[in-house]
C-alpha atoms as a PDB file:
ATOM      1  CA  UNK A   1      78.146-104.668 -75.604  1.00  0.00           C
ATOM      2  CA  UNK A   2      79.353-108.208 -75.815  1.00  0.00           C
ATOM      3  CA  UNK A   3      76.879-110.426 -76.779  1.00  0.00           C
ATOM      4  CA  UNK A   4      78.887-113.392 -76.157  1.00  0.00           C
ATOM      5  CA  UNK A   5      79.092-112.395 -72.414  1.00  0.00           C
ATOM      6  CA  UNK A   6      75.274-112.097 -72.488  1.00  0.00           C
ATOM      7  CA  UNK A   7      75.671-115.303 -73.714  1.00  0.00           C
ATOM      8  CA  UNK A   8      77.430-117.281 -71.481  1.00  0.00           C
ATOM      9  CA  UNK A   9      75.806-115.348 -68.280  1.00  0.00           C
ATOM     10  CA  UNK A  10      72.559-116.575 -69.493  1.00  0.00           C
ATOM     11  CA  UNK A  11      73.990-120.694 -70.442  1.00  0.00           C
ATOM     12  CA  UNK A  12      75.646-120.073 -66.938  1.00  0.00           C
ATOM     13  CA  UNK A  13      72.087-120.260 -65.315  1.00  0.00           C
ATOM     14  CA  UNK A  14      71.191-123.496 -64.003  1.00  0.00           C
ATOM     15  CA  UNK A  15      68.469-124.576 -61.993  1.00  0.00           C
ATOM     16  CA  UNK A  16      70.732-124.641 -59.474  1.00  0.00           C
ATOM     17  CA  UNK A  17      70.223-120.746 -58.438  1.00  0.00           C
ATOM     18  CA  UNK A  18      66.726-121.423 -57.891  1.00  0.00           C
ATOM     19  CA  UNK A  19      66.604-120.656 -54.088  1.00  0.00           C
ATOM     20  CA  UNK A  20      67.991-117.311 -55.554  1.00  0.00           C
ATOM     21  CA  UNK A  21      65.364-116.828 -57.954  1.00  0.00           C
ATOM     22  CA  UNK A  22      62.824-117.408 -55.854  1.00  0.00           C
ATOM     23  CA  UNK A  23      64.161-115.094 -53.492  1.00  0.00           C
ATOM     24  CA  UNK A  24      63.936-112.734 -55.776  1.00  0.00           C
ATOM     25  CA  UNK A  25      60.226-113.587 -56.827  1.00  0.00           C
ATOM     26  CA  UNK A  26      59.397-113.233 -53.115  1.00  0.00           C
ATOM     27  CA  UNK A  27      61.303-109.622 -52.447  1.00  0.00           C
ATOM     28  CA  UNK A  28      59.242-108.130 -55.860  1.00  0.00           C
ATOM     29  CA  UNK A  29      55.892-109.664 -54.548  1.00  0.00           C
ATOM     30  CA  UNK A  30      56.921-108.520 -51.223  1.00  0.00           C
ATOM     31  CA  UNK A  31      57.553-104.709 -52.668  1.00  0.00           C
ATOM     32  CA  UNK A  32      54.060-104.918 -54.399  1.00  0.00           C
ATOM     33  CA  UNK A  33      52.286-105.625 -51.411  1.00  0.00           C
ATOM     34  CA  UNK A  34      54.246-103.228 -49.039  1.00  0.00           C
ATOM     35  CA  UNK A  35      53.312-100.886 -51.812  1.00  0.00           C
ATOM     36  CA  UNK A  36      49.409-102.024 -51.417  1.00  0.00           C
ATOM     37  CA  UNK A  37      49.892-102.177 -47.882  1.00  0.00           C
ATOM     38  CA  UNK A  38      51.307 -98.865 -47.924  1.00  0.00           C
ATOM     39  CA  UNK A  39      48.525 -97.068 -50.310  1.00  0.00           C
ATOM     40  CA  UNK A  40      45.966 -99.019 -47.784  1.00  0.00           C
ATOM     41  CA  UNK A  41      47.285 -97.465 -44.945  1.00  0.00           C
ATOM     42  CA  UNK A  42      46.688 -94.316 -46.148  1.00  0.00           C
ATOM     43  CA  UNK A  43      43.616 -94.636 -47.167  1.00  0.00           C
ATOM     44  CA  UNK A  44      42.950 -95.902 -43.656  1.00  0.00           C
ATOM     45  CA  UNK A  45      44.738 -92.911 -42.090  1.00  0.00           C
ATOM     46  CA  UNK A  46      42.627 -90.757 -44.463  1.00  0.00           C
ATOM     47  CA  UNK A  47      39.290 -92.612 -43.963  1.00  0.00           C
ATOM     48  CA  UNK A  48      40.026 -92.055 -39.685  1.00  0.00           C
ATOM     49  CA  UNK A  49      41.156 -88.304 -39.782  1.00  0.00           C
ATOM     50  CA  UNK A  50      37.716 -87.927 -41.528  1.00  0.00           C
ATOM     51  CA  UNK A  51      36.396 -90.170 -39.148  1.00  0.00           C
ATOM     52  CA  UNK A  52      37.825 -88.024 -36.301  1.00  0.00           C
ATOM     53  CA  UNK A  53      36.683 -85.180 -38.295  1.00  0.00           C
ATOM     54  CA  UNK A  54      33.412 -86.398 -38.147  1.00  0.00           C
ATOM     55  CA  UNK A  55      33.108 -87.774 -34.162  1.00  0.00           C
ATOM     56  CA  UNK A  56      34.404 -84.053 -33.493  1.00  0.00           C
ATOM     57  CA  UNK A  57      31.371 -82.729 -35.232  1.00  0.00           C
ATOM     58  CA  UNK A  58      29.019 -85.074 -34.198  1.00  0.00           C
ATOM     59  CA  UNK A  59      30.211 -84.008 -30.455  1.00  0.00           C
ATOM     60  CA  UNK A  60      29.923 -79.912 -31.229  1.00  0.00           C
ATOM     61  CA  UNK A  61      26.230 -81.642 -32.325  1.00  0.00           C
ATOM     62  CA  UNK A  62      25.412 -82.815 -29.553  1.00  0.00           C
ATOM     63  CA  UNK A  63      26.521 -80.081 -27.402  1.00  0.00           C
ATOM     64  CA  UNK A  64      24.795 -77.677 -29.252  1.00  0.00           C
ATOM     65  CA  UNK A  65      21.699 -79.559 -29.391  1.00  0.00           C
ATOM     66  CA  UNK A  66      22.008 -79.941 -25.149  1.00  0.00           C
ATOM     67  CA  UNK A  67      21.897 -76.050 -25.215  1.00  0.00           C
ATOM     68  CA  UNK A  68      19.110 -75.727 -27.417  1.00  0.00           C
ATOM     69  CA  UNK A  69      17.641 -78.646 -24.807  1.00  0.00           C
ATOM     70  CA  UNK A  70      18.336 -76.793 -22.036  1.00  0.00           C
ATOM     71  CA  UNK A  71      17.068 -73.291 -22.965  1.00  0.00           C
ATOM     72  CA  UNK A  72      13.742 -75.162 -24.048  1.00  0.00           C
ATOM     73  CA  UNK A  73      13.432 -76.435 -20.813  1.00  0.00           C
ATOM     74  CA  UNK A  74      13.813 -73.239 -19.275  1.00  0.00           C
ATOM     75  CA  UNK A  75      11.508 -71.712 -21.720  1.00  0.00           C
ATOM     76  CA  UNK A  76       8.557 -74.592 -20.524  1.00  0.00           C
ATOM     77  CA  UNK A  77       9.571 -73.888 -16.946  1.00  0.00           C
ATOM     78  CA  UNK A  78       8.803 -70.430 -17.180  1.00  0.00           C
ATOM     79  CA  UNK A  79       5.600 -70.707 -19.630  1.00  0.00           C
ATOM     80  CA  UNK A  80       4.600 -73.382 -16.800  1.00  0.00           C
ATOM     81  CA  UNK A  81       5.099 -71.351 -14.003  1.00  0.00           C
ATOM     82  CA  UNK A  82       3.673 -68.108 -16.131  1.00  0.00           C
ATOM     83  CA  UNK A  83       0.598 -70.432 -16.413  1.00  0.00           C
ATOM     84  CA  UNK A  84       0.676 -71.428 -12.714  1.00  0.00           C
ATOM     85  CA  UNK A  85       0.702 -67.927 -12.022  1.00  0.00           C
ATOM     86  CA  UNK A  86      -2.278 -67.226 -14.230  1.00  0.00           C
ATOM     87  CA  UNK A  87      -4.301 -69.695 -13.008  1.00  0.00           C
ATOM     88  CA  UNK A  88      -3.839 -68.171  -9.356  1.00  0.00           C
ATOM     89  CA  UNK A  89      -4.668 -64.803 -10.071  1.00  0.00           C
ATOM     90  CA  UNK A  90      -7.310 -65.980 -12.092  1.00  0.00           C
ATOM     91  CA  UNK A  91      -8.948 -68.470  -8.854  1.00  0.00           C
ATOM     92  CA  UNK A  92      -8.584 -65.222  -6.927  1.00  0.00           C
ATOM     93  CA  UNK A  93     -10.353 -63.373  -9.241  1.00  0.00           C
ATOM     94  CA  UNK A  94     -13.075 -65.680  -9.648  1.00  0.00           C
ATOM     95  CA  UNK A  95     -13.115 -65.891  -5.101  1.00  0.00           C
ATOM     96  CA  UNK A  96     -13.105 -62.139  -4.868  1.00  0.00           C
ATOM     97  CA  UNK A  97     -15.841 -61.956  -7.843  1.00  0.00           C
ATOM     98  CA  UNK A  98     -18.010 -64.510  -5.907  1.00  0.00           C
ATOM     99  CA  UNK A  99     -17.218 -63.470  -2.789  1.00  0.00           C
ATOM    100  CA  UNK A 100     -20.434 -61.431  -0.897  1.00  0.00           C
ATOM    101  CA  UNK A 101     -20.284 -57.995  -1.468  1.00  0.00           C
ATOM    102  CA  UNK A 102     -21.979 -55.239   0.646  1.00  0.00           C
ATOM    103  CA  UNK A 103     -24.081 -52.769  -1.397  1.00  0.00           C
ATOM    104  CA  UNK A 104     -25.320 -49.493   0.703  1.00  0.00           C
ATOM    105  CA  UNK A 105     -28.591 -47.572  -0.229  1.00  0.00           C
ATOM    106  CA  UNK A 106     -29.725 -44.621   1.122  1.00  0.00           C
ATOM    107  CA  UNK A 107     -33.619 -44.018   0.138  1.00  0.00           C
ATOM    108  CA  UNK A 108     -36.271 -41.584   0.913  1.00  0.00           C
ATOM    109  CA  UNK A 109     -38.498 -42.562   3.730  1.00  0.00           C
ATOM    110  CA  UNK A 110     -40.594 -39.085   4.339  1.00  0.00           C
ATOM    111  CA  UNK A 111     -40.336 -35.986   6.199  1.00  0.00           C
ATOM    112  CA  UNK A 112     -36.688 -36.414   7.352  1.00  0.00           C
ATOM    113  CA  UNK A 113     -36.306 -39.387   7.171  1.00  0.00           C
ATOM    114  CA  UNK A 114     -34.187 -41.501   5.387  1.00  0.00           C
ATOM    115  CA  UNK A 115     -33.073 -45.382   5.154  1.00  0.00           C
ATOM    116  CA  UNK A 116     -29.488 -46.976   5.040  1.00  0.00           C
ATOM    117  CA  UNK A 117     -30.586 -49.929   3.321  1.00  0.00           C
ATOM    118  CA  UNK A 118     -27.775 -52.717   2.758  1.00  0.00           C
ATOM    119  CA  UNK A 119     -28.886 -54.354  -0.385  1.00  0.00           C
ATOM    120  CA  UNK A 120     -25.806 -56.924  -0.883  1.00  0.00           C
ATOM    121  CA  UNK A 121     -25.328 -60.355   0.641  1.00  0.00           C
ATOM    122  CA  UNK A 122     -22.471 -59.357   2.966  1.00  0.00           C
ATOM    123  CA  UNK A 123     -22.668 -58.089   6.658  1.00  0.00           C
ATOM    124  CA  UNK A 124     -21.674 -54.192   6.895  1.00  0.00           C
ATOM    125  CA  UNK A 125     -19.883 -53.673  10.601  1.00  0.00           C
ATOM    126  CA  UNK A 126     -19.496 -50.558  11.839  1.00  0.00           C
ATOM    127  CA  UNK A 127     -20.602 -48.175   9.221  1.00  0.00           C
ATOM    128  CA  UNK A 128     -19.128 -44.652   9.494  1.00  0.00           C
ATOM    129  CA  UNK A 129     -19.740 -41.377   8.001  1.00  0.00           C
ATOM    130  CA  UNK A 130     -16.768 -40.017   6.506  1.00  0.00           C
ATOM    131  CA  UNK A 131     -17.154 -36.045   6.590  1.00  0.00           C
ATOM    132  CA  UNK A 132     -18.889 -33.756   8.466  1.00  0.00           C
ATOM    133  CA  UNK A 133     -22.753 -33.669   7.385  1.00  0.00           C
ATOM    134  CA  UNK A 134     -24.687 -30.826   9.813  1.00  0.00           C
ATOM    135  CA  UNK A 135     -27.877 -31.688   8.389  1.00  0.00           C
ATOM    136  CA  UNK A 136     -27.403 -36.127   9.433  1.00  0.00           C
ATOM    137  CA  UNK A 137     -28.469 -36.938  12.728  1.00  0.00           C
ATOM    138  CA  UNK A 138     -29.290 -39.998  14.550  1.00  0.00           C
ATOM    139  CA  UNK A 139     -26.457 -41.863  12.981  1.00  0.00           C
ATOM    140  CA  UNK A 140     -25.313 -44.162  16.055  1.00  0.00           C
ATOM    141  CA  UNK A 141     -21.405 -44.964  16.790  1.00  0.00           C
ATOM    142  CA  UNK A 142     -20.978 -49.234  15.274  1.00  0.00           C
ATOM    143  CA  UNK A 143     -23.688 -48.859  13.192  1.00  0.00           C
ATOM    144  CA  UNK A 144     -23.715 -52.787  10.946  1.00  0.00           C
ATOM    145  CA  UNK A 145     -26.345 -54.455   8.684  1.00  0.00           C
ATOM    146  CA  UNK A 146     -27.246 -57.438   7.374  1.00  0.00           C
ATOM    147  CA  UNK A 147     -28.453 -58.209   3.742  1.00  0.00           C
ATOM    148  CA  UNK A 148     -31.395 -56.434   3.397  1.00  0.00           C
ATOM    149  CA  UNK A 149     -31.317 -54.766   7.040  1.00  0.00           C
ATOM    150  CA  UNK A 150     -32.392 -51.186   6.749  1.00  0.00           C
ATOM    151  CA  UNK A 151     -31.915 -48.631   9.351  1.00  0.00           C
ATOM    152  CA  UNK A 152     -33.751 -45.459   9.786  1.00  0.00           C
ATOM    153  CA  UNK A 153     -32.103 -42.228  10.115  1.00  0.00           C
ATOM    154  CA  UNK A 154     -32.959 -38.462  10.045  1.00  0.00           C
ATOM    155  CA  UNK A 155     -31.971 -35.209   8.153  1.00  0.00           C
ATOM    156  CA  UNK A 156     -32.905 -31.910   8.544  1.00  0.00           C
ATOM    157  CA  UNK A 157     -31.279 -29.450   6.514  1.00  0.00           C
ATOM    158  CA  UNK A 158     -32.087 -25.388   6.274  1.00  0.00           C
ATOM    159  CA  UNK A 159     -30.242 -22.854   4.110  1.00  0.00           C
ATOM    160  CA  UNK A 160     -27.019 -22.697   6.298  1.00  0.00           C
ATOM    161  CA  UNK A 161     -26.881 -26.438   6.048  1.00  0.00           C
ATOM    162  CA  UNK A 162     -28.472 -28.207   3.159  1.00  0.00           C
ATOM    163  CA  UNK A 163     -28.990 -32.214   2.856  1.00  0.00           C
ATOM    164  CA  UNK A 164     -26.014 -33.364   1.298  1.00  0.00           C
ATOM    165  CA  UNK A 165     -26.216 -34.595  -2.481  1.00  0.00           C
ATOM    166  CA  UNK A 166     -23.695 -37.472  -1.291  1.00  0.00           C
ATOM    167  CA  UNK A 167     -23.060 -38.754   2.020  1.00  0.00           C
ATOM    168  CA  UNK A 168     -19.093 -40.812   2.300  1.00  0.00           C
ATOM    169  CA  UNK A 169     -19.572 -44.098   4.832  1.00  0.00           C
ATOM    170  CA  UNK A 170     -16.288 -46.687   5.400  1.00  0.00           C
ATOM    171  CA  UNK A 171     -17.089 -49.931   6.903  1.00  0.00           C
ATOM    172  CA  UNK A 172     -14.869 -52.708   8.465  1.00  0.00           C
ATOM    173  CA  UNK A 173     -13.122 -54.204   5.488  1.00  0.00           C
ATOM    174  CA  UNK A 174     -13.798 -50.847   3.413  1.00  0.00           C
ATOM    175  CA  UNK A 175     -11.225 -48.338   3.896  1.00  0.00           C
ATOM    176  CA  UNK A 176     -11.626 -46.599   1.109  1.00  0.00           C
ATOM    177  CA  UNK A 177     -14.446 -43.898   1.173  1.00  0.00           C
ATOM    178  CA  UNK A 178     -17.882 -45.152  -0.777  1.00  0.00           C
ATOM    179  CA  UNK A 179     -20.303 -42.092  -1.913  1.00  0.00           C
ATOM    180  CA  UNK A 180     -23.978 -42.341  -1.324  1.00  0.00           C
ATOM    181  CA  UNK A 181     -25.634 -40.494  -3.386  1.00  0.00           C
ATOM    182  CA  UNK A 182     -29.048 -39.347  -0.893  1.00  0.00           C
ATOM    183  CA  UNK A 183     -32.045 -38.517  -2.764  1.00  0.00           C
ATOM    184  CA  UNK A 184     -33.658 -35.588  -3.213  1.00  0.00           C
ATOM    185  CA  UNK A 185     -37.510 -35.325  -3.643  1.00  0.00           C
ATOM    186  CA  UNK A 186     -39.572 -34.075  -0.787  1.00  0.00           C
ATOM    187  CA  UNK A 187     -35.731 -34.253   1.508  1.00  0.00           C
ATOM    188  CA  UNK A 188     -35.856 -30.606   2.011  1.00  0.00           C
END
Protein backbone atom coordinates (compact mmCIF):
# COMPACT_ATOMS: atom_id res chain seq x y z
CA UNK A 1 0.00 0.00 0.00
CA UNK A 2 1.16 3.52 -0.52
CA UNK A 3 1.16 5.39 2.40
CA UNK A 4 1.88 8.54 0.73
CA UNK A 5 -1.46 8.20 -1.22
CA UNK A 6 -3.15 7.65 2.17
CA UNK A 7 -1.50 10.62 2.78
CA UNK A 8 -2.44 13.05 0.50
CA UNK A 9 -6.24 11.58 0.29
CA UNK A 10 -6.48 12.38 3.87
CA UNK A 11 -4.50 16.37 3.55
CA UNK A 12 -6.92 16.45 0.47
CA UNK A 13 -9.94 16.68 2.95
CA UNK A 14 -11.12 20.02 3.60
CA UNK A 15 -13.99 21.25 5.29
CA UNK A 16 -15.19 21.88 2.18
CA UNK A 17 -16.80 18.19 1.67
CA UNK A 18 -18.79 18.72 4.63
CA UNK A 19 -22.29 18.60 2.98
CA UNK A 20 -20.78 15.15 1.94
CA UNK A 21 -19.90 14.11 5.26
CA UNK A 22 -22.84 14.87 6.68
CA UNK A 23 -24.60 13.07 4.16
CA UNK A 24 -22.97 10.35 5.04
CA UNK A 25 -23.61 10.78 8.92
CA UNK A 26 -27.31 11.00 7.98
CA UNK A 27 -27.48 7.68 5.52
CA UNK A 28 -25.57 5.51 8.65
CA UNK A 29 -28.06 7.03 11.26
CA UNK A 30 -30.67 6.52 8.74
CA UNK A 31 -29.57 2.57 8.31
CA UNK A 32 -29.60 2.26 12.20
CA UNK A 33 -32.95 3.35 12.56
CA UNK A 34 -34.45 1.51 9.47
CA UNK A 35 -32.71 -1.32 11.20
CA UNK A 36 -34.68 -0.38 14.65
CA UNK A 37 -37.57 0.39 12.70
CA UNK A 38 -37.30 -2.78 11.02
CA UNK A 39 -36.66 -5.13 14.30
CA UNK A 40 -39.82 -2.95 15.73
CA UNK A 41 -41.92 -3.92 13.11
CA UNK A 42 -41.50 -7.25 13.75
CA UNK A 43 -41.95 -7.30 16.98
CA UNK A 44 -45.20 -5.51 16.20
CA UNK A 45 -46.14 -8.08 13.53
CA UNK A 46 -45.26 -10.73 16.16
CA UNK A 47 -46.99 -9.03 19.16
CA UNK A 48 -50.50 -8.82 16.56
CA UNK A 49 -50.36 -12.45 15.10
CA UNK A 50 -50.42 -13.34 18.88
CA UNK A 51 -52.84 -10.81 19.31
CA UNK A 52 -54.97 -12.36 16.51
CA UNK A 53 -54.07 -15.56 18.02
CA UNK A 54 -55.53 -14.55 21.03
CA UNK A 55 -59.03 -12.55 19.74
CA UNK A 56 -59.48 -16.01 17.80
CA UNK A 57 -59.48 -17.80 21.09
CA UNK A 58 -61.17 -15.47 23.04
CA UNK A 59 -64.07 -15.82 20.20
CA UNK A 60 -64.01 -19.99 20.25
CA UNK A 61 -64.50 -18.71 24.25
CA UNK A 62 -67.18 -17.14 23.92
CA UNK A 63 -68.91 -19.40 21.63
CA UNK A 64 -68.35 -22.19 23.66
CA UNK A 65 -69.40 -20.56 26.72
CA UNK A 66 -72.96 -19.45 24.64
CA UNK A 67 -73.42 -23.30 24.26
CA UNK A 68 -72.77 -24.16 27.66
CA UNK A 69 -75.39 -20.94 28.21
CA UNK A 70 -77.75 -22.26 26.14
CA UNK A 71 -77.93 -25.94 27.21
CA UNK A 72 -78.25 -24.49 30.89
CA UNK A 73 -81.09 -22.72 29.92
CA UNK A 74 -82.66 -25.58 28.49
CA UNK A 75 -81.73 -27.64 31.40
CA UNK A 76 -83.77 -24.79 33.89
CA UNK A 77 -86.56 -24.82 31.33
CA UNK A 78 -87.12 -28.31 31.66
CA UNK A 79 -86.37 -28.65 35.61
CA UNK A 80 -89.00 -25.61 35.62
CA UNK A 81 -91.49 -27.11 33.69
CA UNK A 82 -90.65 -30.75 35.46
CA UNK A 83 -91.51 -28.70 38.62
CA UNK A 84 -94.62 -27.10 37.07
CA UNK A 85 -95.65 -30.43 36.28
CA UNK A 86 -95.12 -31.68 39.81
CA UNK A 87 -96.82 -29.17 41.40
CA UNK A 88 -100.02 -30.03 39.19
CA UNK A 89 -100.17 -33.51 39.80
CA UNK A 90 -99.44 -32.86 43.19
CA UNK A 91 -102.74 -29.98 43.56
CA UNK A 92 -104.67 -32.83 41.96
CA UNK A 93 -103.65 -35.14 44.30
CA UNK A 94 -104.24 -33.12 47.21
CA UNK A 95 -108.25 -32.15 45.28
CA UNK A 96 -108.91 -35.80 44.68
CA UNK A 97 -107.54 -36.65 48.39
CA UNK A 98 -109.92 -33.95 49.81
CA UNK A 99 -112.44 -34.41 47.61
CA UNK A 100 -115.82 -36.30 49.37
CA UNK A 101 -115.66 -39.77 49.03
CA UNK A 102 -118.63 -42.23 49.26
CA UNK A 103 -118.07 -45.14 51.69
CA UNK A 104 -120.88 -48.09 51.45
CA UNK A 105 -121.77 -50.34 54.51
CA UNK A 106 -123.84 -53.09 54.54
CA UNK A 107 -124.80 -54.10 58.36
CA UNK A 108 -126.98 -56.53 60.06
CA UNK A 109 -130.36 -55.24 60.94
CA UNK A 110 -132.26 -58.69 62.08
CA UNK A 111 -134.16 -61.41 60.63
CA UNK A 112 -133.48 -60.56 56.93
CA UNK A 113 -132.79 -57.65 57.06
CA UNK A 114 -130.00 -55.73 56.24
CA UNK A 115 -128.82 -51.88 55.86
CA UNK A 116 -126.91 -50.10 52.93
CA UNK A 117 -125.53 -47.55 55.04
CA UNK A 118 -123.42 -44.73 53.16
CA UNK A 119 -120.95 -43.71 55.74
CA UNK A 120 -118.80 -41.07 53.55
CA UNK A 121 -119.52 -37.41 52.91
CA UNK A 122 -120.40 -37.82 49.22
CA UNK A 123 -123.91 -38.47 47.62
CA UNK A 124 -124.14 -42.20 46.12
CA UNK A 125 -126.67 -41.97 42.83
CA UNK A 126 -127.97 -44.81 41.54
CA UNK A 127 -126.44 -47.66 43.35
CA UNK A 128 -126.44 -50.99 41.46
CA UNK A 129 -125.80 -54.50 42.22
CA UNK A 130 -123.30 -55.90 40.05
CA UNK A 131 -124.03 -59.81 39.84
CA UNK A 132 -126.75 -61.86 40.26
CA UNK A 133 -127.55 -62.37 44.16
CA UNK A 134 -130.91 -64.89 44.44
CA UNK A 135 -130.99 -64.48 48.02
CA UNK A 136 -131.16 -59.91 47.72
CA UNK A 137 -134.46 -58.63 47.34
CA UNK A 138 -136.07 -55.36 47.68
CA UNK A 139 -133.17 -53.61 46.09
CA UNK A 140 -135.10 -50.76 44.03
CA UNK A 141 -133.88 -49.60 40.34
CA UNK A 142 -131.83 -45.63 41.18
CA UNK A 143 -131.26 -46.52 44.45
CA UNK A 144 -128.81 -43.03 45.98
CA UNK A 145 -127.80 -41.93 49.52
CA UNK A 146 -126.69 -39.28 51.29
CA UNK A 147 -123.93 -39.20 54.05
CA UNK A 148 -125.17 -41.19 56.59
CA UNK A 149 -128.56 -42.22 54.71
CA UNK A 150 -129.22 -45.86 55.32
CA UNK A 151 -131.61 -47.91 53.42
CA UNK A 152 -133.21 -51.07 54.45
CA UNK A 153 -133.15 -54.09 52.41
CA UNK A 154 -133.93 -57.86 52.71
CA UNK A 155 -132.21 -61.32 52.23
CA UNK A 156 -133.37 -64.56 52.45
CA UNK A 157 -131.14 -67.21 51.57
CA UNK A 158 -131.79 -71.30 51.86
CA UNK A 159 -129.35 -74.04 50.83
CA UNK A 160 -129.84 -73.62 46.98
CA UNK A 161 -129.11 -69.97 47.46
CA UNK A 162 -127.06 -68.82 50.37
CA UNK A 163 -126.54 -64.96 51.49
CA UNK A 164 -123.68 -63.90 49.68
CA UNK A 165 -120.28 -63.33 51.67
CA UNK A 166 -119.84 -60.14 49.29
CA UNK A 167 -122.33 -58.29 47.44
CA UNK A 168 -120.53 -55.97 44.06
CA UNK A 169 -122.59 -52.34 43.82
CA UNK A 170 -121.29 -49.49 40.99
CA UNK A 171 -122.59 -46.10 41.47
CA UNK A 172 -122.63 -42.96 39.18
CA UNK A 173 -119.03 -41.88 39.12
CA UNK A 174 -117.91 -45.57 40.19
CA UNK A 175 -117.48 -47.79 37.36
CA UNK A 176 -115.40 -50.00 38.70
CA UNK A 177 -117.06 -52.82 40.83
CA UNK A 178 -116.74 -52.13 44.90
CA UNK A 179 -117.20 -55.49 47.15
CA UNK A 180 -119.35 -55.38 50.20
CA UNK A 181 -118.50 -57.64 52.33
CA UNK A 182 -122.39 -58.57 54.12
CA UNK A 183 -122.19 -59.89 57.50
CA UNK A 184 -122.88 -62.95 58.74
CA UNK A 185 -124.27 -63.53 62.32
CA UNK A 186 -127.88 -64.41 62.75
CA UNK A 187 -128.15 -63.61 58.35
CA UNK A 188 -129.09 -67.12 57.76
Amino acid sequence: MNWGYARSWTASLGWGDWPAWLACLAAVVALVISIRAQRDGRRSANAAEKSVAAAEASVEEARLSRLASERSATVAEETLADQRREAAERRAAEEEASRPRVDLRIEYSGGGMFLLYNQGAARAGNIRAVGEYPAMRSWPAGLSLGENEPYTFMMAGDYQDPVPAVIKVVWDGQDEPVSLRVPQNNAG
